[in-house]
C-alpha atoms as a PDB file:
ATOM      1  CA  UNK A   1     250.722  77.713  80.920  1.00  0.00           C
ATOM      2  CA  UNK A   2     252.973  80.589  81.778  1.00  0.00           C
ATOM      3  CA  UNK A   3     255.664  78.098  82.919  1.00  0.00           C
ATOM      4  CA  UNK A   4     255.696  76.111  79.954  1.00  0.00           C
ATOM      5  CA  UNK A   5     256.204  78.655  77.520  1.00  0.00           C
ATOM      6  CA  UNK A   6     259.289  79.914  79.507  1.00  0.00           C
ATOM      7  CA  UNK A   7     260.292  76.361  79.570  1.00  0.00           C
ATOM      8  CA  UNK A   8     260.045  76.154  75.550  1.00  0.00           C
ATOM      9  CA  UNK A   9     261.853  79.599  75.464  1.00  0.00           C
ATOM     10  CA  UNK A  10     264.834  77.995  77.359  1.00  0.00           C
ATOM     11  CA  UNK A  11     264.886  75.098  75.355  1.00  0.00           C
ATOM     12  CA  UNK A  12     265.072  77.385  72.122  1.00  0.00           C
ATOM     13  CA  UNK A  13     268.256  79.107  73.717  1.00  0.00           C
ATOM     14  CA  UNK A  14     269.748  75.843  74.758  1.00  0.00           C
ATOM     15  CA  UNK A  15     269.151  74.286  71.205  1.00  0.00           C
ATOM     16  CA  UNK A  16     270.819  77.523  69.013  1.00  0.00           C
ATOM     17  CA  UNK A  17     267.568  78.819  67.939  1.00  0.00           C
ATOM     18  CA  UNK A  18     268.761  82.481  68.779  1.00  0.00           C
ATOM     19  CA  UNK A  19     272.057  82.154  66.868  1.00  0.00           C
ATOM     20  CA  UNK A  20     270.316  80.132  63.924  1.00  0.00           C
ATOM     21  CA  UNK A  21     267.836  80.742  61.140  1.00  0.00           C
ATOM     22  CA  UNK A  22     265.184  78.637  60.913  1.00  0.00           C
ATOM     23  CA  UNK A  23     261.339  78.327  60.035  1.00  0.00           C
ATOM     24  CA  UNK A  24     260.414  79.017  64.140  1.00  0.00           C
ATOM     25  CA  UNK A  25     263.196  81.767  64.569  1.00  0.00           C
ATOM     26  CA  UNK A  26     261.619  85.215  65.013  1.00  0.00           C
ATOM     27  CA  UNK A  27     263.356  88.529  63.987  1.00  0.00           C
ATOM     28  CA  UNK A  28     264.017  91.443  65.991  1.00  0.00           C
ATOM     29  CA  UNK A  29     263.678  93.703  62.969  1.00  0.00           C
ATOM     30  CA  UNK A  30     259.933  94.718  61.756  1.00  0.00           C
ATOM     31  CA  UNK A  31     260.502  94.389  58.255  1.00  0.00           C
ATOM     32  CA  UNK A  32     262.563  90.846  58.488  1.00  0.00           C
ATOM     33  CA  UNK A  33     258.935  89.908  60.673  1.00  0.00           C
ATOM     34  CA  UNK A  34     256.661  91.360  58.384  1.00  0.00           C
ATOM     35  CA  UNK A  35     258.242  89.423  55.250  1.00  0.00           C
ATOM     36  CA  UNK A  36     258.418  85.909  57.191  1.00  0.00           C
ATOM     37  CA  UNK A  37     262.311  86.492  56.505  1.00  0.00           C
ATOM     38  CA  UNK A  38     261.708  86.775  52.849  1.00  0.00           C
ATOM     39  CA  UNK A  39     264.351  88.741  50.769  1.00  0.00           C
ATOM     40  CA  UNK A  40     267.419  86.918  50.114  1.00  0.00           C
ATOM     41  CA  UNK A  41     267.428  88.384  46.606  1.00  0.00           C
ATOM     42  CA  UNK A  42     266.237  92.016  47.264  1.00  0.00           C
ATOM     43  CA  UNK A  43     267.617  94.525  49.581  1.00  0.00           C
ATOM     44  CA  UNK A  44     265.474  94.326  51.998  1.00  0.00           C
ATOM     45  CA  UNK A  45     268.117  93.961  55.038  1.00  0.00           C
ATOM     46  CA  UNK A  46     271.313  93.169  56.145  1.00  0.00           C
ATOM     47  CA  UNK A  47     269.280  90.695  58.512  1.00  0.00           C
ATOM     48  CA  UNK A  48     268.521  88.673  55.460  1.00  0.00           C
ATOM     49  CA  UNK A  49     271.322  89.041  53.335  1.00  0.00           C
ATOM     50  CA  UNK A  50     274.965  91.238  54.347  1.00  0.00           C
ATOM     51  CA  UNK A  51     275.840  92.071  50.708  1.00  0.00           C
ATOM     52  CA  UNK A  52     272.234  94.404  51.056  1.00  0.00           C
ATOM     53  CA  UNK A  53     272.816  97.936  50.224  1.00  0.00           C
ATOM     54  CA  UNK A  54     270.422 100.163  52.239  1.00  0.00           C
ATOM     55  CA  UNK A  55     270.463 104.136  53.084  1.00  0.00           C
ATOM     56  CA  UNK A  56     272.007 105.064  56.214  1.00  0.00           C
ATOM     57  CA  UNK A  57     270.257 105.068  59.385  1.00  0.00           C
ATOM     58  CA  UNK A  58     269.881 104.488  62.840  1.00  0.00           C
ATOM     59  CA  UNK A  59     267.101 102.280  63.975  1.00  0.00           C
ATOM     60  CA  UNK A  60     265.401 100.891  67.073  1.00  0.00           C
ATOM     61  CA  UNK A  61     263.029  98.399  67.601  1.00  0.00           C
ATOM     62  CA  UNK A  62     260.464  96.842  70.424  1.00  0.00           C
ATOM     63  CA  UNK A  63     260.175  93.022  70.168  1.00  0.00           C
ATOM     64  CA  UNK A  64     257.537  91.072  71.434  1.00  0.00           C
ATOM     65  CA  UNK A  65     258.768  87.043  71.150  1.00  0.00           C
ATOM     66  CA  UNK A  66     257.075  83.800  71.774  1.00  0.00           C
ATOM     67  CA  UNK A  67     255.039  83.537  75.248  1.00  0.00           C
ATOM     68  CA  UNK A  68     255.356  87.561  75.221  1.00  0.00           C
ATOM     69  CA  UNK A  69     258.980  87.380  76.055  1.00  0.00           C
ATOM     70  CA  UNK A  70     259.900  90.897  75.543  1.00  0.00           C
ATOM     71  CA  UNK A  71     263.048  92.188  73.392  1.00  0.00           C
ATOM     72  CA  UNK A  72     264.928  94.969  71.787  1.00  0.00           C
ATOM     73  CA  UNK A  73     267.175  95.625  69.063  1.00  0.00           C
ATOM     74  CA  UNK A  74     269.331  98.696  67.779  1.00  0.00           C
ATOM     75  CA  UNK A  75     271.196  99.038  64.353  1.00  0.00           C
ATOM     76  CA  UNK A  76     273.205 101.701  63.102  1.00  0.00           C
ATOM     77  CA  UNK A  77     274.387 101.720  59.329  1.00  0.00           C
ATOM     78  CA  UNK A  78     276.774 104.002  58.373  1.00  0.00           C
ATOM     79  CA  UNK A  79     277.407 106.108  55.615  1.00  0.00           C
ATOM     80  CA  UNK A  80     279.490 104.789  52.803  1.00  0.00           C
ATOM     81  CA  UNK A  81     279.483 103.221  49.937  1.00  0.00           C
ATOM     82  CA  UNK A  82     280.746  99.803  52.267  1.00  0.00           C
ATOM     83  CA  UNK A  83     277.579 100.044  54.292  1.00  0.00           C
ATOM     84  CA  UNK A  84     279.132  99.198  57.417  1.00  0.00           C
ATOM     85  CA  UNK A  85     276.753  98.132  60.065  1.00  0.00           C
ATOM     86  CA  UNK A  86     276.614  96.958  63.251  1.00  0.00           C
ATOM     87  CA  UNK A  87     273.503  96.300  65.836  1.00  0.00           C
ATOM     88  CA  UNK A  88     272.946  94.994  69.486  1.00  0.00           C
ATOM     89  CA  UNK A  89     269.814  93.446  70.233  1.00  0.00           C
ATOM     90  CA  UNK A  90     268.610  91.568  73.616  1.00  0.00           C
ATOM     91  CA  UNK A  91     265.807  89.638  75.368  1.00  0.00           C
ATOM     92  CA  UNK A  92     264.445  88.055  78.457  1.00  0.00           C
ATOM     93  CA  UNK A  93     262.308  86.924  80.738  1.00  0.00           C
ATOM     94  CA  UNK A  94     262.511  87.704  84.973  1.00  0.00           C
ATOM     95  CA  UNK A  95     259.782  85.883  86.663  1.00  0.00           C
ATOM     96  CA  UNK A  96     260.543  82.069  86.033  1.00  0.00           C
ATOM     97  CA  UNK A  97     259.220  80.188  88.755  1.00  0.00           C
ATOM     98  CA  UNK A  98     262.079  78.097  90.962  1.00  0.00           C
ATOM     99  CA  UNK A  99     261.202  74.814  91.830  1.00  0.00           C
ATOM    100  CA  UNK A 100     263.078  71.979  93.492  1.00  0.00           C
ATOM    101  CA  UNK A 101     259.993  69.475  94.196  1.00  0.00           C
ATOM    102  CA  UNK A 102     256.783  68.926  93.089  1.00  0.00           C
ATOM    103  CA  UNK A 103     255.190  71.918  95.511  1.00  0.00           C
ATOM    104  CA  UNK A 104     253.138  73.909  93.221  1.00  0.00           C
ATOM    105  CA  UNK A 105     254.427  77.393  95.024  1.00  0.00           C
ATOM    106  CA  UNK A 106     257.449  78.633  93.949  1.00  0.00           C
ATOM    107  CA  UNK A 107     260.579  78.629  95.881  1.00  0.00           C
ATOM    108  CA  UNK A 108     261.609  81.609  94.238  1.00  0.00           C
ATOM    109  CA  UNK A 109     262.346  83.613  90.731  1.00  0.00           C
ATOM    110  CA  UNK A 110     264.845  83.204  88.355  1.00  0.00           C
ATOM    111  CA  UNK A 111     266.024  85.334  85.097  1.00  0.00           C
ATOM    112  CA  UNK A 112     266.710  84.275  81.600  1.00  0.00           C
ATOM    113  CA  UNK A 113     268.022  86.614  79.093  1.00  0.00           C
ATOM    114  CA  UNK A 114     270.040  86.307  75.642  1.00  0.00           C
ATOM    115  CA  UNK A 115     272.328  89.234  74.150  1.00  0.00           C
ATOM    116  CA  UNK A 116     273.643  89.744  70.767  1.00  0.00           C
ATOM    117  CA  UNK A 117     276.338  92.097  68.955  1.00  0.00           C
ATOM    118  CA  UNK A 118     276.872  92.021  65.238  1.00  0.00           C
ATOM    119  CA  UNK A 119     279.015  93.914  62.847  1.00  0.00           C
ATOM    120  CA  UNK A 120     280.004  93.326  59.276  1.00  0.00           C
ATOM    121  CA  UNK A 121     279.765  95.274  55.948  1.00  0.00           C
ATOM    122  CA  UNK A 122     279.170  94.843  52.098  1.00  0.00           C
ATOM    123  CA  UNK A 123     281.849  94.763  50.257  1.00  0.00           C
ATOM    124  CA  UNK A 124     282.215  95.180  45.677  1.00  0.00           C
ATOM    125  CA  UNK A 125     284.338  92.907  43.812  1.00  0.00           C
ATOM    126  CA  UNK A 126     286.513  95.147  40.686  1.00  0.00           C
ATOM    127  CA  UNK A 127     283.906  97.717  40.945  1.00  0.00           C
ATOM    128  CA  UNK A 128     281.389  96.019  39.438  1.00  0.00           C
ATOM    129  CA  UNK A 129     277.927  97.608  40.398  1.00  0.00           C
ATOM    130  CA  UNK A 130     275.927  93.921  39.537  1.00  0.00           C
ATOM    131  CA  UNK A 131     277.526  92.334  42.274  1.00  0.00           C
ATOM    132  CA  UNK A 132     278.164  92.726  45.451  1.00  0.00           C
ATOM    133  CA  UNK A 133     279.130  90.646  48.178  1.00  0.00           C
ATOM    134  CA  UNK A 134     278.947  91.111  52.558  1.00  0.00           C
ATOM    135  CA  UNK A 135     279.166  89.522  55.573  1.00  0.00           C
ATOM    136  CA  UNK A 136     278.325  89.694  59.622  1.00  0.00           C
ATOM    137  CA  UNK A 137     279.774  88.952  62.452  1.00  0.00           C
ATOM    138  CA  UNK A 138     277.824  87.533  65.234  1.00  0.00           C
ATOM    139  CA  UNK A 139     279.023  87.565  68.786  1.00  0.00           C
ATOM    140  CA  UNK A 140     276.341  86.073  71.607  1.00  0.00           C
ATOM    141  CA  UNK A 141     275.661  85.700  75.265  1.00  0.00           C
ATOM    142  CA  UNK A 142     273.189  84.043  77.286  1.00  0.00           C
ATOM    143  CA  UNK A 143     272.162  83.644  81.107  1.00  0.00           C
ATOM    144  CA  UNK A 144     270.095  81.135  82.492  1.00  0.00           C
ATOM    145  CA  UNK A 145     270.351  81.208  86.261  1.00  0.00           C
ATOM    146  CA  UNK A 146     273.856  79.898  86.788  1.00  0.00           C
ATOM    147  CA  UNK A 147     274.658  78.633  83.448  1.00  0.00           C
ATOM    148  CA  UNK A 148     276.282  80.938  80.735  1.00  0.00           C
ATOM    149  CA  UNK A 149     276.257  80.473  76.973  1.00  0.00           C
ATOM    150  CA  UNK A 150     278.761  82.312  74.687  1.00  0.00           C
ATOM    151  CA  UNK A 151     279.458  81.973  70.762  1.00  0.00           C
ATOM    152  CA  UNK A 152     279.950  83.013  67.334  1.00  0.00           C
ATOM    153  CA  UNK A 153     278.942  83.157  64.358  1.00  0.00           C
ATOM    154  CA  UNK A 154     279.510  84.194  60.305  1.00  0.00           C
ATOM    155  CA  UNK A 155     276.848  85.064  57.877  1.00  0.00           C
ATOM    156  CA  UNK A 156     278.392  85.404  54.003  1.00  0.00           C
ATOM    157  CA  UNK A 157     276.086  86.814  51.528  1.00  0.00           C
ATOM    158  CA  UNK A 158     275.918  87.636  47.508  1.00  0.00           C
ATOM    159  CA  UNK A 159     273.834  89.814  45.385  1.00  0.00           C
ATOM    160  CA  UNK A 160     273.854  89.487  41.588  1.00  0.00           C
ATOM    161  CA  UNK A 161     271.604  91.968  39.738  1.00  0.00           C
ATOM    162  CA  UNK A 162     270.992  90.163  36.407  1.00  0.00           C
ATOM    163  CA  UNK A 163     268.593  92.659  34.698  1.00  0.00           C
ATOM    164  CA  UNK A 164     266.514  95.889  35.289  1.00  0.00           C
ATOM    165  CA  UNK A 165     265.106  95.413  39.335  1.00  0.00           C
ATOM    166  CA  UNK A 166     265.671  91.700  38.678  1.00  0.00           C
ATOM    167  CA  UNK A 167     268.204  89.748  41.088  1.00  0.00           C
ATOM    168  CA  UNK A 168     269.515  86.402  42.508  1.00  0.00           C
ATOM    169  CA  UNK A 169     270.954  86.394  46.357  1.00  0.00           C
ATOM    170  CA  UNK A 170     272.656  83.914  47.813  1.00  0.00           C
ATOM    171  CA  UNK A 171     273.505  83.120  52.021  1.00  0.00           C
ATOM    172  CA  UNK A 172     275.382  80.981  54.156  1.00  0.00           C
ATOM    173  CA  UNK A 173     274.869  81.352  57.684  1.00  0.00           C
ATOM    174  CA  UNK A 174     275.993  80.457  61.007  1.00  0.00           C
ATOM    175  CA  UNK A 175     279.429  79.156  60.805  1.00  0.00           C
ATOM    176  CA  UNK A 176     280.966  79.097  63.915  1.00  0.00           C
ATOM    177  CA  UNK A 177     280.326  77.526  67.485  1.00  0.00           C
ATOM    178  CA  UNK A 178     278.531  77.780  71.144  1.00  0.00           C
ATOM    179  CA  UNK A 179     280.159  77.072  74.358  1.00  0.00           C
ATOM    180  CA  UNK A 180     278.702  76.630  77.236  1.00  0.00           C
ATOM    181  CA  UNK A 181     279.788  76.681  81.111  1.00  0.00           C
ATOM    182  CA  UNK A 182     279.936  73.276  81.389  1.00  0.00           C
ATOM    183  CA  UNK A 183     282.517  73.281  79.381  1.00  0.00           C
ATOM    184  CA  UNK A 184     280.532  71.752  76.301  1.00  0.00           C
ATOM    185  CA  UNK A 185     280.773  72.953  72.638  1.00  0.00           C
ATOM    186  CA  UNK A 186     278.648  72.409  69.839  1.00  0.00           C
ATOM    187  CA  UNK A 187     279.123  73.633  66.391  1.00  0.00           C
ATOM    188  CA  UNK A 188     276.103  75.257  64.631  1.00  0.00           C
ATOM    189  CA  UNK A 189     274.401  73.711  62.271  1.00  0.00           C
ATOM    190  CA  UNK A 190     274.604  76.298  59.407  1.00  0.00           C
ATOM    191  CA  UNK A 191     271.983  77.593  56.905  1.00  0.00           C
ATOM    192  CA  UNK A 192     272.011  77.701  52.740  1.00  0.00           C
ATOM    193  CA  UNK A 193     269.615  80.125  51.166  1.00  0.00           C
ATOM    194  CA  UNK A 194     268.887  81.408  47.685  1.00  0.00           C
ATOM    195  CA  UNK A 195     267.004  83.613  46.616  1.00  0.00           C
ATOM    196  CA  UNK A 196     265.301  86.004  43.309  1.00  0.00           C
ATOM    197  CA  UNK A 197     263.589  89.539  43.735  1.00  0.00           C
ATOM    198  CA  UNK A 198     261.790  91.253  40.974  1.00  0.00           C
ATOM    199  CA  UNK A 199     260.039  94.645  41.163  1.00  0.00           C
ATOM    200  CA  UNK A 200     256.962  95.509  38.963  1.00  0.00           C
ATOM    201  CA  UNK A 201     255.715  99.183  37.742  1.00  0.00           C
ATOM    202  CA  UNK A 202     252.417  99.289  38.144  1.00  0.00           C
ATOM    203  CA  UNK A 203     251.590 102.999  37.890  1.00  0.00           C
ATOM    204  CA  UNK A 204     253.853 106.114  37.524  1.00  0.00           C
ATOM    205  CA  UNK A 205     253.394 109.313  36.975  1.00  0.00           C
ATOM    206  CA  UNK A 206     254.936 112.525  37.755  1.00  0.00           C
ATOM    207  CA  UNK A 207     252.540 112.923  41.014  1.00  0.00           C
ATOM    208  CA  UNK A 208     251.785 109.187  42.472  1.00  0.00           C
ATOM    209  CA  UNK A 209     253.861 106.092  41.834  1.00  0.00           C
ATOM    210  CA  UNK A 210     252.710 102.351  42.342  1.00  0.00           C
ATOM    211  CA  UNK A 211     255.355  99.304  42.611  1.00  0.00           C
ATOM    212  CA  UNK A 212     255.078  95.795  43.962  1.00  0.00           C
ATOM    213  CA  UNK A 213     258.807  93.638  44.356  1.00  0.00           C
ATOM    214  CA  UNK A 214     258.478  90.342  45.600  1.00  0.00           C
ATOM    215  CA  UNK A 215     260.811  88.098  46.762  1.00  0.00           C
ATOM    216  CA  UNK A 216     261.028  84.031  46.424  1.00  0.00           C
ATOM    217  CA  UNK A 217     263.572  82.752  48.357  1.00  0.00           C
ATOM    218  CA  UNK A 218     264.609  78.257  49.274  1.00  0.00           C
ATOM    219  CA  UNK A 219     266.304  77.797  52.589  1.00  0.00           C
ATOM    220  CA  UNK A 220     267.983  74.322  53.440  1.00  0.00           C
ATOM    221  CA  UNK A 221     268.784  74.048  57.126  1.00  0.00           C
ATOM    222  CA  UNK A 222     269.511  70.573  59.055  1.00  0.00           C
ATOM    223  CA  UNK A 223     268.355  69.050  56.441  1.00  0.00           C
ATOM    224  CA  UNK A 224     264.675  70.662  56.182  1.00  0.00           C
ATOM    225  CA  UNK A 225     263.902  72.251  53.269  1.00  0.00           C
ATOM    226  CA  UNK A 226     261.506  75.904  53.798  1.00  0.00           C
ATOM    227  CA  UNK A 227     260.270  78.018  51.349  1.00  0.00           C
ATOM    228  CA  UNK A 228     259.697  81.768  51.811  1.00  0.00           C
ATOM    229  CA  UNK A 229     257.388  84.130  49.694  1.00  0.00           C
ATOM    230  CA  UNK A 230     257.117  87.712  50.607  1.00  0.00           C
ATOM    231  CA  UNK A 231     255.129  90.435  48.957  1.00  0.00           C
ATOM    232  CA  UNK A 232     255.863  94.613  49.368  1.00  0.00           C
ATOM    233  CA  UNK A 233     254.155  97.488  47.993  1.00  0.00           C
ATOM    234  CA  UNK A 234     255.759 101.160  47.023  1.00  0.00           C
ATOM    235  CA  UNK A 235     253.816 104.013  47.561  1.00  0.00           C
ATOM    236  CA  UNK A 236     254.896 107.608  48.044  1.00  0.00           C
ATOM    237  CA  UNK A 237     254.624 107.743  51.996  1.00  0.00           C
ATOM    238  CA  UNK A 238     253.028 104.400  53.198  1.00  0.00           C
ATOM    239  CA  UNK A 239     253.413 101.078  52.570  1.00  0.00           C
ATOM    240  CA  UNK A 240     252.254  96.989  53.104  1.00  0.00           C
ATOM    241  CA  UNK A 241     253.885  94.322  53.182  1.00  0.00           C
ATOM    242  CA  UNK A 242     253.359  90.202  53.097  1.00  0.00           C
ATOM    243  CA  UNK A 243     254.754  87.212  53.621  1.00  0.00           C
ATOM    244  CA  UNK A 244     254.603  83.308  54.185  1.00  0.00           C
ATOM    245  CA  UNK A 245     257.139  80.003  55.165  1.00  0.00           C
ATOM    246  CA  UNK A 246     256.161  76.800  54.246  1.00  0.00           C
ATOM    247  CA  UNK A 247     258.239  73.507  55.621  1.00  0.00           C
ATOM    248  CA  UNK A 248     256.975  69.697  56.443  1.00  0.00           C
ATOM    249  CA  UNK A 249     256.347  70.591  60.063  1.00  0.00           C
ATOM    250  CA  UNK A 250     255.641  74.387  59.960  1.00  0.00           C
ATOM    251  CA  UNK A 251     253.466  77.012  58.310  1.00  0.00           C
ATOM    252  CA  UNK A 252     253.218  80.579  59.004  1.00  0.00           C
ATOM    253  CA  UNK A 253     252.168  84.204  57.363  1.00  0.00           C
ATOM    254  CA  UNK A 254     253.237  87.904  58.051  1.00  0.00           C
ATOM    255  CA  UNK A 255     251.994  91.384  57.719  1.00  0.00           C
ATOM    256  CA  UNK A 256     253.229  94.926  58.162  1.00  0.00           C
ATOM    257  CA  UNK A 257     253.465  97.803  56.849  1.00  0.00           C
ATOM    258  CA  UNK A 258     255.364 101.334  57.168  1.00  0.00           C
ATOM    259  CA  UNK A 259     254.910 104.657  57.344  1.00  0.00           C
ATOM    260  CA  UNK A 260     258.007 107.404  56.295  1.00  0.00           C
ATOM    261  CA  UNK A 261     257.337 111.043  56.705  1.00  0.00           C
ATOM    262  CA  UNK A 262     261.267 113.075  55.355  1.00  0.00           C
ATOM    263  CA  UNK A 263     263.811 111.079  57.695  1.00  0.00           C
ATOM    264  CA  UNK A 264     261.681 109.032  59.950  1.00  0.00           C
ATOM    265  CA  UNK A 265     260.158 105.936  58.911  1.00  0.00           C
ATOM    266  CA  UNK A 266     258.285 103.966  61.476  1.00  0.00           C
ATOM    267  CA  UNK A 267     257.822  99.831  60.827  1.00  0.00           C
ATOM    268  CA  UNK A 268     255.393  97.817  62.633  1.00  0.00           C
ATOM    269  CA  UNK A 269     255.364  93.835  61.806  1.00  0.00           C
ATOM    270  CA  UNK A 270     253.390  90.381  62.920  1.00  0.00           C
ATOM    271  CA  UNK A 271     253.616  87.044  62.567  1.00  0.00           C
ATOM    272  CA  UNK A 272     251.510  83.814  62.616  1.00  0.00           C
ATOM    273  CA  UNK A 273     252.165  81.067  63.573  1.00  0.00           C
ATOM    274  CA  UNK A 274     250.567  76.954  63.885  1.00  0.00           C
ATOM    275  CA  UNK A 275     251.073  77.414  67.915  1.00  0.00           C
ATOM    276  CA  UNK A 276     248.825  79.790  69.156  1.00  0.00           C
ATOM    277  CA  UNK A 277     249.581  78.982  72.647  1.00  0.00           C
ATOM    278  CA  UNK A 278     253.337  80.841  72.064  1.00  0.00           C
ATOM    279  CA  UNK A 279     251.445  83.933  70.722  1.00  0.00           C
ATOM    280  CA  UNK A 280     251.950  86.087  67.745  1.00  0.00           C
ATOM    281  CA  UNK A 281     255.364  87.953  67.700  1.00  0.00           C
ATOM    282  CA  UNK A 282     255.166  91.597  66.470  1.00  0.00           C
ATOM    283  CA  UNK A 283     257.307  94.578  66.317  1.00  0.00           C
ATOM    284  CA  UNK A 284     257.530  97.909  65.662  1.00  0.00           C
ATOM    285  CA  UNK A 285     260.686  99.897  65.126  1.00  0.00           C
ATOM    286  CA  UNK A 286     261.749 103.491  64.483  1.00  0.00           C
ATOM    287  CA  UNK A 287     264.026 104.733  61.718  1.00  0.00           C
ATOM    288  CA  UNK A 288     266.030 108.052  61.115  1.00  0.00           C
ATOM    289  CA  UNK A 289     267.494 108.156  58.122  1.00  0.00           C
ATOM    290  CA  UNK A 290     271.028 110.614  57.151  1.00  0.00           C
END
């Protein structure tokens, strides 16, 4: 079983599925998991959309994949009214069994392992506060015994706040290429997204405060339509969150919550998927906010 999970992991690498967005592609940022990737129109994270404003800080996460392929990932966003960002993030596997017959012992072990650097900032247009605009750079490297991946990638993003907590987003992602050793290249198929966010007060007063924004979002990517619905609380210290993508040939749901005590938050997240034989991907991630 062990073997053909690593074999579907390699096959994701091979076919993009780091580099792209689609309905299988799991984050390596709890909130992104915990929301199903929900958020276009909200700012929820520069993961979802680049033209996201969000307070300074630097995070770090640990990633549990599909088949328990273990991962990290470390952002730092910087103070400014620019939010510049950038974040490194890897993941791999070291005990793929070698085989060059049918022999059911291994010759040997071999390593697989994908790294990725991104940078990129939001950016206003005349100063006007309703809209903003960002974008990331993706740069991205991958190892599979003797073969060697590289490429790039550009994610554009748009926020337009239309009224009161209400907003639209917009994304295009993943223009640019792959090239591999063999001296193949493919271009990346890239992904259109919109999205609307709306917050509602439930409850304030001047000691406890209850709010619930959710998030709505259509994503069109080689040519399969998914649609993303995410759900997230706001309470003074802790808080849940929910989501859900639906597509002709996968379903999932998400949960998380997290917990912020001054400067620290901490973010766990988990995901469901149709193929329980992959496992559920989770993480959990550590903030410090300046």
């Amino acid at each position: 079983m062990r073997r053909l999970i690593i074999y579907t992991f390699i096959a994701m690498l091979n076919n993009l599925w780091s580099v792209g967005v689609d309905a299988l592609l799991i984050p390596q940022k709890a909130n992104i998991l915990a929301l199903s990737g929900a958020g276009i129109g909200g700012n929820v994270d520069i993961g979802i959309n680049p033209s996201t404003y969000e307070q300074p800080y630097f995070g770090f996460s640990n990633n549990t994949w599909l088949g328990g392929v273990k991962g990290q990932k470390s952002t730092w966003i910087f103070e400014g009214e620019s939010n510049r960002f950038i974040s490194f993030e890897s993941m791999g596997v070291d005990d793929i069994e070698f085989h060059t017959d049918n022999d059911f012992n291994p010759e040997g072990y071999i390593s697989a392992n994908w790294f990725s650097f991104d940078f990129g900032s939001k950016f206003d247009i005349s100063n006007n506060q309703k809209f903003n605009l960002g974008m990331n750079i993706k740069l991205n490297y991958s190892k599979l015994y003797t073969d060697n991946s590289w490429g790039y990638a550009l994610d554009l993003g748009a926020t337009h706040k239309i009224y009161n907590d209400l907003s639209i987003g917009y994304v295009i992602k993943n223009l640019g290429s792959q090239y591999y050793s063999s001296n193949e290249k493919e271009k990346i198929e890239p992904l259109f997204g919109i999205g609307i966010s709306d917050k509602m007060k439930i409850l304030s007063s001047d000691i406890f405060f209850m709010n619930l924004s959710y998030y709505i979002d259509f994503i069109n990517h080689q040519n399969n339509n998914i649609y993303k619905f995410g759900l997230q609380t706001s309470f003074p210290f802790i808080n849940f969150m929910f989501g859900t993508s639906r597509s002709n040939d996968y379903n999932d749901y998400s949960y998380g919550f997290s917990f912020k005590l001054n400067d620290f938050m901490l973010i766990f997240g988990n995901i469901n998927h149709e193929n329980n034989a992959l496992g559920n991907p989770q993480s959990i991630e550590l903030r410090r906010y300046f």
